[in-house]
Protein backbone atom coordinates (compact mmCIF):
# COMPACT_ATOMS: atom_id res chain seq x y z
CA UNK A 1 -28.66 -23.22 -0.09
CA UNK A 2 -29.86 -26.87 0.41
CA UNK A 3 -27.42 -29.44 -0.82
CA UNK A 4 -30.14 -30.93 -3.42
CA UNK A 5 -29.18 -27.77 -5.33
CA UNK A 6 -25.65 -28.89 -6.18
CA UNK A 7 -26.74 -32.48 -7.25
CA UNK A 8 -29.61 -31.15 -9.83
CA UNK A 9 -28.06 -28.54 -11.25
CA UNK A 10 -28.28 -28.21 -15.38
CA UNK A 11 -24.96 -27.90 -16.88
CA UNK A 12 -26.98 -26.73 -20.37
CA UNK A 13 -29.09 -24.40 -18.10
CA UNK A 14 -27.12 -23.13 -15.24
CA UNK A 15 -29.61 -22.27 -12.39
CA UNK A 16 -29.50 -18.50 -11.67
CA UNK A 17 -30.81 -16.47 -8.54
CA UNK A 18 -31.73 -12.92 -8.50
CA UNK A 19 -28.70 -10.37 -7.09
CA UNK A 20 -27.59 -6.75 -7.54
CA UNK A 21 -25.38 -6.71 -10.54
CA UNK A 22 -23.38 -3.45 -9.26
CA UNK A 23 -22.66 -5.51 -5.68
CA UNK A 24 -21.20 -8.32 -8.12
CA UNK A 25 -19.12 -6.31 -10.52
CA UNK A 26 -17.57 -4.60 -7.71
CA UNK A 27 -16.64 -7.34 -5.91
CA UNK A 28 -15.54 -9.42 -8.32
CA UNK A 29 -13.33 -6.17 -9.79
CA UNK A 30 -11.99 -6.08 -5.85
CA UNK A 31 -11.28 -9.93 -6.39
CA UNK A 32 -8.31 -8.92 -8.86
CA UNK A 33 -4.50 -8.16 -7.74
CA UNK A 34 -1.13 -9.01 -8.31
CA UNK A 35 1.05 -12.08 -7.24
CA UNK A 36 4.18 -14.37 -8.90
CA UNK A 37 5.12 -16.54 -12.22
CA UNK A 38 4.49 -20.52 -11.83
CA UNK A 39 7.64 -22.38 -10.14
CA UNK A 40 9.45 -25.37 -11.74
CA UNK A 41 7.88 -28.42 -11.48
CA UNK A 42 9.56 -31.56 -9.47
CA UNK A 43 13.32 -32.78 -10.48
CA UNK A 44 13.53 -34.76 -13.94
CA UNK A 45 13.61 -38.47 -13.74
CA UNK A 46 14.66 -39.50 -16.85
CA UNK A 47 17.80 -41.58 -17.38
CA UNK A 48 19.45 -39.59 -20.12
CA UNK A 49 19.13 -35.98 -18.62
CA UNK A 50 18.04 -33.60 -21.63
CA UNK A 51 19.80 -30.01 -20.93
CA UNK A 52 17.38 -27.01 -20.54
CA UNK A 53 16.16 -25.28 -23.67
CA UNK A 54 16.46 -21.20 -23.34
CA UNK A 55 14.19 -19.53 -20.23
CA UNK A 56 11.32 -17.50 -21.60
CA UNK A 57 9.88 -15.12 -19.26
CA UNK A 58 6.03 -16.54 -18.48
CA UNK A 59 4.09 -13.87 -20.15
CA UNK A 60 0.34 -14.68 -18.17
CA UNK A 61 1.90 -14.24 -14.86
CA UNK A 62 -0.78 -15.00 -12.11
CA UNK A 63 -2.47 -11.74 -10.61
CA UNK A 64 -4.05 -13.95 -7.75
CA UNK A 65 -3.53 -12.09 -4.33
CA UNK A 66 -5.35 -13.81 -1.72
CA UNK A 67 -8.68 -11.15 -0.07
CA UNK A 68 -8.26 -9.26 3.09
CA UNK A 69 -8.80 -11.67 6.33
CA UNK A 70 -8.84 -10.86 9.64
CA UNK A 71 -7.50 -13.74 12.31
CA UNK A 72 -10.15 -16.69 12.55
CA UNK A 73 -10.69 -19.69 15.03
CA UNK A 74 -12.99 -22.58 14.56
CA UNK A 75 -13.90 -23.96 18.03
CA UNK A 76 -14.60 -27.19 19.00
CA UNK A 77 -15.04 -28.94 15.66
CA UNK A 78 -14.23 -32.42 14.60
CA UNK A 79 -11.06 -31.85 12.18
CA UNK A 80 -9.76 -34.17 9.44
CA UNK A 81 -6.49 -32.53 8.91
CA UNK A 82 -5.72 -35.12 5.32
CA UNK A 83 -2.62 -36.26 7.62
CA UNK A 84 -4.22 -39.38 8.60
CA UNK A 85 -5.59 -37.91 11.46
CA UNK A 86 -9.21 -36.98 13.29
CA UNK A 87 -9.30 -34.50 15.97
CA UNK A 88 -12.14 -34.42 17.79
CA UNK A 89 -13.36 -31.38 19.97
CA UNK A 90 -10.55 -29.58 18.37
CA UNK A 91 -9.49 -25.79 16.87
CA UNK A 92 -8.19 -23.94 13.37
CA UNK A 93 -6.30 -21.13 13.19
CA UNK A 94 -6.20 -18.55 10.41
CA UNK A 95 -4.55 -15.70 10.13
CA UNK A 96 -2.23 -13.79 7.38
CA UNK A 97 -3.93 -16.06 4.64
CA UNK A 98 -2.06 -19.47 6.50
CA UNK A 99 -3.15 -21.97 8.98
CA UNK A 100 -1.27 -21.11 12.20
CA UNK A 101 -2.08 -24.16 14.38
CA UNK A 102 -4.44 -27.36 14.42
CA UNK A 103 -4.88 -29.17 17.42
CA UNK A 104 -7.59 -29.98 20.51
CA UNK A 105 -6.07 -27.39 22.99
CA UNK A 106 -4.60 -24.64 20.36
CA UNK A 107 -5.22 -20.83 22.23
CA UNK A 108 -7.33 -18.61 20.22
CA UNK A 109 -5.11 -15.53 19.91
CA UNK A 110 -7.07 -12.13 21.10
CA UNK A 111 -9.27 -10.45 18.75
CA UNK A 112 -9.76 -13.24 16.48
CA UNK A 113 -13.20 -13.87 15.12
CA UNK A 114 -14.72 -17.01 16.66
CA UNK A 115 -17.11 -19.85 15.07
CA UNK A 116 -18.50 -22.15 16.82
CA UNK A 117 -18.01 -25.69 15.02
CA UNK A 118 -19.57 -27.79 18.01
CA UNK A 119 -21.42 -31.11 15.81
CA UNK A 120 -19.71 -29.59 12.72
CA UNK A 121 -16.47 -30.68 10.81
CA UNK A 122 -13.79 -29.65 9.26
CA UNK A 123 -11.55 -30.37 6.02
CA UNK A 124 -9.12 -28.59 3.69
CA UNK A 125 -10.56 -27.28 0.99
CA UNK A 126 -11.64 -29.36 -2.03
CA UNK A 127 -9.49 -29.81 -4.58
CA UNK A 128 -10.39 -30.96 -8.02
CA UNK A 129 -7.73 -32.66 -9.80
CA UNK A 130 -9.36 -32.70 -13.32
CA UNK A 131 -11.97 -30.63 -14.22
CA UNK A 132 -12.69 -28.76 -17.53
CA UNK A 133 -14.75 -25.64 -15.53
CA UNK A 134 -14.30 -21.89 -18.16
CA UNK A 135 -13.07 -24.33 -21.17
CA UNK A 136 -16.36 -26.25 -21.71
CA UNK A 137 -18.47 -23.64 -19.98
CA UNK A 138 -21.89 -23.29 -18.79
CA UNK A 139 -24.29 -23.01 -20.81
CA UNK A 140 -22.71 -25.95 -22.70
CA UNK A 141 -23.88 -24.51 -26.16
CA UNK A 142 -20.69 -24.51 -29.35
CA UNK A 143 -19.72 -20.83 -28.53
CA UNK A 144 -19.09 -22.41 -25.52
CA UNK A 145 -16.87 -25.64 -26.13
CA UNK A 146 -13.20 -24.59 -25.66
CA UNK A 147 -11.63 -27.43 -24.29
CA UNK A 148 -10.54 -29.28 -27.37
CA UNK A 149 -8.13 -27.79 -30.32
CA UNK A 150 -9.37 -30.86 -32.32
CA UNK A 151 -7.61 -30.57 -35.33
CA UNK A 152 -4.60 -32.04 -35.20
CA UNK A 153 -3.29 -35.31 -33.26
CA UNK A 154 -0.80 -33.41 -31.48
CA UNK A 155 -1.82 -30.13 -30.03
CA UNK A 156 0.88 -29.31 -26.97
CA UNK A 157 1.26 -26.20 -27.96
CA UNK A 158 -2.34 -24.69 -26.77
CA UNK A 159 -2.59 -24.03 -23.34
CA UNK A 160 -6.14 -24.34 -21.43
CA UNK A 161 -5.41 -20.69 -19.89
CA UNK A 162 -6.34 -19.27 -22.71
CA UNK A 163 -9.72 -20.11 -23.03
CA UNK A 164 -10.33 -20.16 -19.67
CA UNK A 165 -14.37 -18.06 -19.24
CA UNK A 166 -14.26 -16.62 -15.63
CA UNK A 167 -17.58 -15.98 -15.66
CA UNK A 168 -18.53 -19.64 -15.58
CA UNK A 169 -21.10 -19.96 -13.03
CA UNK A 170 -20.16 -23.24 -12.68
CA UNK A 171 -17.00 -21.96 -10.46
CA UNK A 172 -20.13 -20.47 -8.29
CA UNK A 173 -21.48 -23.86 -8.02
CA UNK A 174 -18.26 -25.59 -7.22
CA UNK A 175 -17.53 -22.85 -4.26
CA UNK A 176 -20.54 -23.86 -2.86
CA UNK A 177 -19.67 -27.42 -2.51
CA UNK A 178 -16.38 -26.84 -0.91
CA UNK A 179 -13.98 -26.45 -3.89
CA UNK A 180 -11.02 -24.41 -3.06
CA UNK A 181 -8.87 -25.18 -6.51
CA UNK A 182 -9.17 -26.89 -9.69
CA UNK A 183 -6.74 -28.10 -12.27
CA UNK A 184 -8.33 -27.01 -15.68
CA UNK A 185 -7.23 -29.33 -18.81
CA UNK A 186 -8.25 -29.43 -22.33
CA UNK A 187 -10.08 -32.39 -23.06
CA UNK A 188 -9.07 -35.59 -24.70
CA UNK A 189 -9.70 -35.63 -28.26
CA UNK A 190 -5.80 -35.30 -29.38
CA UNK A 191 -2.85 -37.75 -27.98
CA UNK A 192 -1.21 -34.71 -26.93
CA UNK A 193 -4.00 -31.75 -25.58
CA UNK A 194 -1.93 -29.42 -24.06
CA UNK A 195 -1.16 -27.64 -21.04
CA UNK A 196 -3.14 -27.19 -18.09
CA UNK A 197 -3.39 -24.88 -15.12
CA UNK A 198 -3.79 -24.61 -11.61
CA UNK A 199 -6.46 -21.96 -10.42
CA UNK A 200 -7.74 -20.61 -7.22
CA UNK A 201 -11.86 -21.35 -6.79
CA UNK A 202 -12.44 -17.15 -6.60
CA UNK A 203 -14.28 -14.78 -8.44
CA UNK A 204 -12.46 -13.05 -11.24
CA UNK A 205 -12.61 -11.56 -14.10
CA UNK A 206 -9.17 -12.47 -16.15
CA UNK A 207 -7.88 -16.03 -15.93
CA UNK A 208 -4.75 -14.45 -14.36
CA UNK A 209 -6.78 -13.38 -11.37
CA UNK A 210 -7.69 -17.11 -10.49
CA UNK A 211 -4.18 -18.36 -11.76
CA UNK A 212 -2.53 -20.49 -8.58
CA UNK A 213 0.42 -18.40 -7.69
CA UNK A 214 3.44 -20.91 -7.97
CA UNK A 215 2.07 -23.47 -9.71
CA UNK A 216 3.69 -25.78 -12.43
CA UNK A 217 2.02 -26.47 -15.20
CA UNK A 218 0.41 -29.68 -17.00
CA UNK A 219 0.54 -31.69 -19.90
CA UNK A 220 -2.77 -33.30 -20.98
CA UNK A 221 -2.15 -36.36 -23.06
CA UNK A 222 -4.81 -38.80 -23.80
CA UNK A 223 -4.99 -42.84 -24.76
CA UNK A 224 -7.25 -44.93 -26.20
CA UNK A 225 -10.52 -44.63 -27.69
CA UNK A 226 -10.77 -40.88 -28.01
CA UNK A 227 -7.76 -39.88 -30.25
CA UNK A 228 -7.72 -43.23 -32.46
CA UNK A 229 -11.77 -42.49 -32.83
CA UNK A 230 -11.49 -39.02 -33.70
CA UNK A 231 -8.69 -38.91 -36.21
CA UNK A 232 -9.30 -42.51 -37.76
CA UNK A 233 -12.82 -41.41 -38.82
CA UNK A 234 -10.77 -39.19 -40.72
CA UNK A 235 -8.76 -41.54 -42.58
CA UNK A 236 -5.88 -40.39 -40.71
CA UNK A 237 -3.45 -41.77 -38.58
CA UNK A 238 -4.09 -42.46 -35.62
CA UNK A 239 -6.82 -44.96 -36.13
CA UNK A 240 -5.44 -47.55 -33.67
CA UNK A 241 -4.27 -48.57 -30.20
CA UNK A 242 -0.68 -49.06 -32.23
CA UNK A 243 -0.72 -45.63 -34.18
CA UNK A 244 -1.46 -43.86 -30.96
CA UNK A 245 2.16 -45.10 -29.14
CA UNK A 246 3.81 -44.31 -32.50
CA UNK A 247 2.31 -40.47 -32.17
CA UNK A 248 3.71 -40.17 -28.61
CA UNK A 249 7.12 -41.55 -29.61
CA UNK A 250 7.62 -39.71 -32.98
CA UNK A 251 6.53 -36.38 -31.14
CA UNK A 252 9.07 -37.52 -27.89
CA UNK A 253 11.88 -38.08 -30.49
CA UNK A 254 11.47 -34.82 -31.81
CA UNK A 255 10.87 -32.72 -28.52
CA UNK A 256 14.52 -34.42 -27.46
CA UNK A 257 16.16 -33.12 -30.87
CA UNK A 258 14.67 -29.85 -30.04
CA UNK A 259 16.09 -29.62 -26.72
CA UNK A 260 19.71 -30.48 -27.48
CA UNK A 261 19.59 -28.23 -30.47
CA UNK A 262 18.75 -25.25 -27.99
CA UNK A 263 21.35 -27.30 -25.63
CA UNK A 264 23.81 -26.54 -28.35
CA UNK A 265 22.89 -22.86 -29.06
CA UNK A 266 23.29 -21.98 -25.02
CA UNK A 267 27.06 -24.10 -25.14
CA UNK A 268 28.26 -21.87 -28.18
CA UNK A 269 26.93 -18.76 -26.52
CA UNK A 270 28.48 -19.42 -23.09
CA UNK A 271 31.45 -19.37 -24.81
CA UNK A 272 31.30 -16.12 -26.52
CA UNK A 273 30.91 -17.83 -30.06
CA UNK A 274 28.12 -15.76 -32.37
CA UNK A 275 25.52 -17.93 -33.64
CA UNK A 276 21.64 -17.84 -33.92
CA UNK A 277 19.62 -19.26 -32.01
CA UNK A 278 16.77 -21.71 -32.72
CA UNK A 279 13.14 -20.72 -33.85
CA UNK A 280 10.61 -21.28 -30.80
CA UNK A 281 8.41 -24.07 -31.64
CA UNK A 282 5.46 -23.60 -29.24
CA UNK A 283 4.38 -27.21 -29.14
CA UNK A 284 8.03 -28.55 -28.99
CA UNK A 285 8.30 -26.25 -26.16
CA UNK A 286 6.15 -27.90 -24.03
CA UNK A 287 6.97 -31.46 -24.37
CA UNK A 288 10.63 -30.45 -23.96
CA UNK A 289 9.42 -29.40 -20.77
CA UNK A 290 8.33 -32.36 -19.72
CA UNK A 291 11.45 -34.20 -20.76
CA UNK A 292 13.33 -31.71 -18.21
CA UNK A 293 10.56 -32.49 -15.72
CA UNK A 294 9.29 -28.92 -15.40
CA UNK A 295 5.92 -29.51 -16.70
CA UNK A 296 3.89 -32.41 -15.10
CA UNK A 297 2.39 -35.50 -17.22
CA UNK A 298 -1.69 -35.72 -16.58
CA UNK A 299 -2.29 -38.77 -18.85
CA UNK A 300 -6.00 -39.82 -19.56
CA UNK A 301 -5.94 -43.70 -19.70
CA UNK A 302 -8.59 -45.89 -19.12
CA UNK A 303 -7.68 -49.95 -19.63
CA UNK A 304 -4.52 -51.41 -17.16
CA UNK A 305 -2.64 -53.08 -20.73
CA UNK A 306 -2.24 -49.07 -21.63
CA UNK A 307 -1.28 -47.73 -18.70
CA UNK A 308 1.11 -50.39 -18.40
CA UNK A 309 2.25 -49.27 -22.20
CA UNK A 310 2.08 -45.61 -21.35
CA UNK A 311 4.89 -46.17 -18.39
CA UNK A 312 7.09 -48.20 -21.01
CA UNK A 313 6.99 -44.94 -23.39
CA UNK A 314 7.70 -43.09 -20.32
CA UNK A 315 10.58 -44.58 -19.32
CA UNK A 316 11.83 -45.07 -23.32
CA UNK A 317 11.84 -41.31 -23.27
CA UNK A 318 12.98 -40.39 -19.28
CA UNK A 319 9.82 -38.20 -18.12
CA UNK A 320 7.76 -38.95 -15.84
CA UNK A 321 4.20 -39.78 -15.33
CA UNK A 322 1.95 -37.58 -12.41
CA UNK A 323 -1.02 -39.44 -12.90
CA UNK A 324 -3.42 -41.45 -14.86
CA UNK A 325 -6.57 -39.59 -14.72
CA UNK A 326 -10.06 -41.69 -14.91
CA UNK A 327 -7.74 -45.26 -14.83
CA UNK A 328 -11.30 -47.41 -14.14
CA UNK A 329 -9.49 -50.31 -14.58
CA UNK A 330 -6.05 -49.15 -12.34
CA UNK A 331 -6.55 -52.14 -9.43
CA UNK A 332 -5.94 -54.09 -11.93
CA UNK A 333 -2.09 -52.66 -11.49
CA UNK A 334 -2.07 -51.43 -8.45
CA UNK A 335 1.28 -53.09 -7.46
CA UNK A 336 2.66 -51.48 -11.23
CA UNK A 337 1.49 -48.00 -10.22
CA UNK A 338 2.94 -48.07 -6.57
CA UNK A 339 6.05 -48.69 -7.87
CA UNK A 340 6.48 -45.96 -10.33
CA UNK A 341 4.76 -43.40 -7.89
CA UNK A 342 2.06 -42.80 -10.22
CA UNK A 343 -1.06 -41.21 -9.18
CA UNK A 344 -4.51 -41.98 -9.93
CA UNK A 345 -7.47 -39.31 -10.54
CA UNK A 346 -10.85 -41.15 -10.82
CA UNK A 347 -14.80 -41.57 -10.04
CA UNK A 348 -16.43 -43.82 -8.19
CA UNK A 349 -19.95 -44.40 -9.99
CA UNK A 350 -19.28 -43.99 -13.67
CA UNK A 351 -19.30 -47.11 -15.53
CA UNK A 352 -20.24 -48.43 -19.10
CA UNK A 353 -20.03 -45.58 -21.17
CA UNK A 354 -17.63 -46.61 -23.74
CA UNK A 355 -16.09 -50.08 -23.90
CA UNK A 356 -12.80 -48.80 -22.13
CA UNK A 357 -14.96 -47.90 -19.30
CA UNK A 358 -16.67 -51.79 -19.49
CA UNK A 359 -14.55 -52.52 -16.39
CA UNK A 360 -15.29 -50.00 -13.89
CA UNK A 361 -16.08 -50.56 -10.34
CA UNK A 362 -16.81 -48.91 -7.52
CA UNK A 363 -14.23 -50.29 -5.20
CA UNK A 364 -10.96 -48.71 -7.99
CA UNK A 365 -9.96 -46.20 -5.33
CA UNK A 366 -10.05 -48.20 -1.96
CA UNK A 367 -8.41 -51.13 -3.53
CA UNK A 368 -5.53 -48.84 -5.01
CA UNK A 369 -5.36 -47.30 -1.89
CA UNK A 370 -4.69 -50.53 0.57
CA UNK A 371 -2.04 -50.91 -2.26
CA UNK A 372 -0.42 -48.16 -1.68
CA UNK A 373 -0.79 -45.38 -4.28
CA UNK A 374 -2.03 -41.72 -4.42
CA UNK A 375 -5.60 -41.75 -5.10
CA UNK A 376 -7.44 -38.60 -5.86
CA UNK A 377 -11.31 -38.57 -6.86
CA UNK A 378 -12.14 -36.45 -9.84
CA UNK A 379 -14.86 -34.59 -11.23
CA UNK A 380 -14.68 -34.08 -14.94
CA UNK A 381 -18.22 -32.98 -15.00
CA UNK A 382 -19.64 -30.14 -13.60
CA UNK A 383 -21.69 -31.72 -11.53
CA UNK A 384 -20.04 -34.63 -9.59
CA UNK A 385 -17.77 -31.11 -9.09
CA UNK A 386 -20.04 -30.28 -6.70
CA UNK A 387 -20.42 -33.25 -4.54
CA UNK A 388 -16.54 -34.99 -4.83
CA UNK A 389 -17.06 -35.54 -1.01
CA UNK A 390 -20.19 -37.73 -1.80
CA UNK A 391 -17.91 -39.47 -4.56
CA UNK A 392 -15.91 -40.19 -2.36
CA UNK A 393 -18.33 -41.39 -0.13
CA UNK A 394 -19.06 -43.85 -2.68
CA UNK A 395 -15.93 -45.51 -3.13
CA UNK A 396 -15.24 -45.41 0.71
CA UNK A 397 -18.40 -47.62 1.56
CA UNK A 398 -17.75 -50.05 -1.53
CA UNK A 399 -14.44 -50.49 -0.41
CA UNK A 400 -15.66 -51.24 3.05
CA UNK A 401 -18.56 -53.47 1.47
CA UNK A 402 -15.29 -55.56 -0.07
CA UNK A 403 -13.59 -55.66 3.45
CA UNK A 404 -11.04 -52.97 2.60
CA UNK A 405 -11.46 -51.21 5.94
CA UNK A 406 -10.00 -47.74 5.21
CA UNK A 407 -10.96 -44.54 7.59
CA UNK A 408 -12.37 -41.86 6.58
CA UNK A 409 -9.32 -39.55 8.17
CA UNK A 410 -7.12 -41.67 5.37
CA UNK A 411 -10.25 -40.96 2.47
CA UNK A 412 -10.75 -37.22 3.02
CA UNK A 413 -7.18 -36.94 1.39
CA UNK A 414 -8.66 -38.27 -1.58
CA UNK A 415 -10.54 -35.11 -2.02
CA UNK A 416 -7.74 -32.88 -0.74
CA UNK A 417 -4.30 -33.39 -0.06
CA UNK A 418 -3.89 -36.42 -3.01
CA UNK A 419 -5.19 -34.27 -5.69
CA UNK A 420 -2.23 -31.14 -4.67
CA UNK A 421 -0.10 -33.90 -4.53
CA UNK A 422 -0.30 -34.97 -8.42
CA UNK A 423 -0.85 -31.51 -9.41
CA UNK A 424 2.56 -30.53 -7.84
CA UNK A 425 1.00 -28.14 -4.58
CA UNK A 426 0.98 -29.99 -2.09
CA UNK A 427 3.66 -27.86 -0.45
CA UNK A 428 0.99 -25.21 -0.46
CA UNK A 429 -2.43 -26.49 0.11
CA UNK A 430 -4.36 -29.71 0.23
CA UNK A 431 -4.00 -29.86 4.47
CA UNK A 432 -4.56 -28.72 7.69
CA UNK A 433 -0.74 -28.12 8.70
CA UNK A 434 0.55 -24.88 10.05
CA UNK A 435 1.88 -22.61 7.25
CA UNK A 436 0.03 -23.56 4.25
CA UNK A 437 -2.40 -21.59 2.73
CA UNK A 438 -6.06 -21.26 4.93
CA UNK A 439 -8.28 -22.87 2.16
CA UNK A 440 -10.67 -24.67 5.09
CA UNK A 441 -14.16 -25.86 4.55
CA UNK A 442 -16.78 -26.24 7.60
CA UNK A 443 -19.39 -28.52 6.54
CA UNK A 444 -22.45 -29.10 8.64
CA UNK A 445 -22.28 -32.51 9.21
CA UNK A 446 -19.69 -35.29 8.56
CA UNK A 447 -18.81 -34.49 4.95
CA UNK A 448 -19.01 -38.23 4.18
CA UNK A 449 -22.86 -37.78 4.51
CA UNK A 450 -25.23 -37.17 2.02
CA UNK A 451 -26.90 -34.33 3.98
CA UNK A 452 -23.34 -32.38 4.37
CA UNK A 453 -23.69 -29.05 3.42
CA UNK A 454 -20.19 -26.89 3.05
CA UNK A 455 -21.28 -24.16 5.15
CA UNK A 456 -18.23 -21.93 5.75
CA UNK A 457 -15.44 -21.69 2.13
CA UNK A 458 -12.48 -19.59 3.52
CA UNK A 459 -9.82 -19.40 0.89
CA UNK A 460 -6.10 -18.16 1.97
CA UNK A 461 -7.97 -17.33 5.24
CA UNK A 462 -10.69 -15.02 3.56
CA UNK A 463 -14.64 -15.93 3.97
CA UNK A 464 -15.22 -16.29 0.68
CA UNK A 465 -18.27 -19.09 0.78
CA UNK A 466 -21.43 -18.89 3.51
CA UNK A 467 -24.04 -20.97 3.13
CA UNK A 468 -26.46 -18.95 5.72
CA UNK A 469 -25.06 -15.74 4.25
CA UNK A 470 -26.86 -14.13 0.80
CA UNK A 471 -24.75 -11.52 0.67
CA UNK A 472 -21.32 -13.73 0.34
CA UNK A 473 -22.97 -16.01 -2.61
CA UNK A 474 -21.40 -14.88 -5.95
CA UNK A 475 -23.04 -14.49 -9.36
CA UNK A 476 -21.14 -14.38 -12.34
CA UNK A 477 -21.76 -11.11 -14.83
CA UNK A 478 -23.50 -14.02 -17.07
CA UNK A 479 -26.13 -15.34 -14.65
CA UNK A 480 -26.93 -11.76 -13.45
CA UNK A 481 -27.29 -10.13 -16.96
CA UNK A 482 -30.03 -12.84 -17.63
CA UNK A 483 -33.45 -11.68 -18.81
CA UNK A 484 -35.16 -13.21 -15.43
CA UNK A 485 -32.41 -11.08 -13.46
CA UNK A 486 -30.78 -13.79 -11.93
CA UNK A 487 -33.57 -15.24 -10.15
């Protein structure tokens, strides 16, 4: 695989290779297994605690089991552990699906399988904090486009799981640039999207056997021009800036009423007194668990004045905000986001698209950085997917080109650890520190380089990913049931 493949590849067209379609069925059928339900996301934040509506066991319970791995050392590599530090001449262990130890003289335990990293380097795997991979799937024809429930305003009660397409062979193409996870969200048409999931980057065939075991899940919500655009052609509210803060705070009020009426129901019952209890309401679900600060807050916002106004609702309504995702103009309120721990999920080098994207630059996530918040470069496109090191090459050098002076030990975590970190697994993944999960990329060159190939993809320890290896290259069940037979 040459790296030129993962910058040209068609997202209408997905380029295909020819492989043995019994090899890939069986191996992605071995991919499958079972594992646990989605933890709780962080503690709430909100001012007026809202009381926990009734538990409901998670019915699409992740089946994600990491693949067998034997014990692993890469030898005498340059490692950016996304700690802030660069360790040159040093060693990774894996074993049991972890990262045992990290360091320049770390013993290679007996019987572990040894590669040789000497003028290679190291990272965590890639994370991609937004991307819309299985929900607007390759090849993007209708039959295809998933990603939006575009019908309504407010749509929290879908959930981006469900039309999650496996096969994708976009996943393929991510893998092959380093991509360990993803966070899959609807898109943006509606204020309120709906939920989004973690996954694991492996082959599958069910969305539960990518599903990121522990995970807590997302709320897309969206400002701007996308919701007022697409319902205002309508004739229907919202058609404004103004209408779309009065959709978020009519649907708030109501998720809060929802939650004390189930608040209610679980008093009387504690005490023995007979009563029944509430009708589910699938959308008022969701943003009630938000308000108890079990389901994170992804909020597409481009300008600073509505990310400044999305924080106000935020705090009118006690939830809080993981991150801003695209937020072209956030050094604009740097000091505003570092404050209220807010996350942002951008590009570097897309710019002028729409008039809400008018004020991009390229220097958003080093001059958001010096300030002091959690900076995470995105893909939402299939392609910049498979290069979010070389986005974030971009922004690194424009930011030095400014004089912000930031090292590329500090930038690698905006490719790694900063996107776990707003998508709530950072506990897990997203670094090179004993006891998290092995999700390690070996690229063949400083992965700030435009010639850096991901060689090596281990995920949870397992070889999943080898550049100089045919046999480990997945093809989806679509690509290999093509006509030219996957060539």
């Amino acid at each position: 695989m040459s790296y030129s493949i993962l910058i040209v590849h068609n997202r209408q067209r997905p380029r295909v290779r020819r492989a043995s379609l019994l090899v890939s069925t069986l191996a992605a059928l071995a991919a499958l297994a079972a594992c646990t339900t989605p933890a709780a996301g962080p503690p709430q934040v909100a001012a007026q605690p809202v009381e926990p509506v009734k538990e409901v066991a998670e019915p699409y319970a992740s089946t994600y089991r990491p693949r067998p791995s034997s014990p692993t050392a890469i030898v005498n590599a340059s490692i950016f552990t996304a700690t802030g530090d660069l360790i040159e001449h040093g060693t990774v262990v894996m074993a049991d699906g972890k990262i045992q130890a990290v360091g320049k003289d770390v013993p290679v335990p007996s019987g572990a399988t040894v590669i040789d990293g000497t003028g290679k380097w190291v990272t965590p795997g890639v994370i991609d904090s937004h991307s819309h991979l299985g929900v607007f799937a390759a090849p993007g024809v209708q039959g295809q486009a998933d990603g939006n429930e575009n019908v309504d305003p407010n749509t929290a009660q879908v959930w981006a799981e469900h039309s999650i397409w496996p096969q994708d062979p976009d996943f393929d193409l991510a893998r092959e640039g380093g991509v360990t996870s993803l966070l899959i969200l609807p898109g943006s048409a509606n204020l309120f999207g709906g939920r989004g999931v973690a996954v694991k980057n492996v082959p599958a065939v069910t969305m539960q056997g990518m599903k990121f075991p522990g995970a807590p899940y997302d709320l897309k919500m969206a400002c701007g021009e996308n919701p007022k655009g697409r319902y205002g052609s309508r004739g229907r509210s919202p058609a404004t800036r103004m209408g779309n803060v009065a959709g978020y705070r009519k649907a708030w009020i109501d998720a809060a009423e929802y939650a004390h009426k189930w608040e209610s129901y679980e008093r009387k019952r504690a005490r023995g007194e007979a009563g029944e209890a509430p009708k589910r309401d699938l959308q008022l679900e969701t943003l009630a668990g938000v308000l108890q600060g079990k389901i994170l807050v992804q909020n597409h916002c481009y300008r600073a004045d509505e990310m400044a106004v999305m924080i106000d609702v935020a705090k009118e309504f006690g939830y809080k905000i993981a991150a801003f995702h695209h937020a072209v103009e956030a050094y604009k309120i740097a000091d505003l986001l570092a404050a209220n721990n807010i996350c942002v999920a951008t590009w570097a080098t897309r710019w002028g698209f729409k008039m809400e994207a008018y004020d991009a630059i390229e220097e958003n996530a080093a001059m958001l950085t010096r300030r002091g918040v959690c900076v995470a470069i995105h893909s939402d496109d299939a392609r910049i997917g498979q290069r979010l090191n070389i986005e974030s090459a971009v922004a690194l050098a424009a930011g030095r080109r400014a004089g912000i002076d930031i090292s590329e030990a500090e930038a690698v975590k905006w490719f790694t650890l900063n996107p776990a970190r707003l998508m709530g697994i950072a506990d897990k993944t997203g670094s090179l520190e004993p006891g998290k999960m092995a999700d390690v990329v070996l690229w063949s060159r400083d992965p700030f380089s435009i010639y850096s190939i991901a060689e090596k993809v281990f995920v949870d320890g397992a070889l999943i990913q080898d550049a100089n290896n045919p046999a480990l290259r997945h093809r989806s069940d679509f690509e290999l049931g093509q006509p030219d037979g996957g060539l």
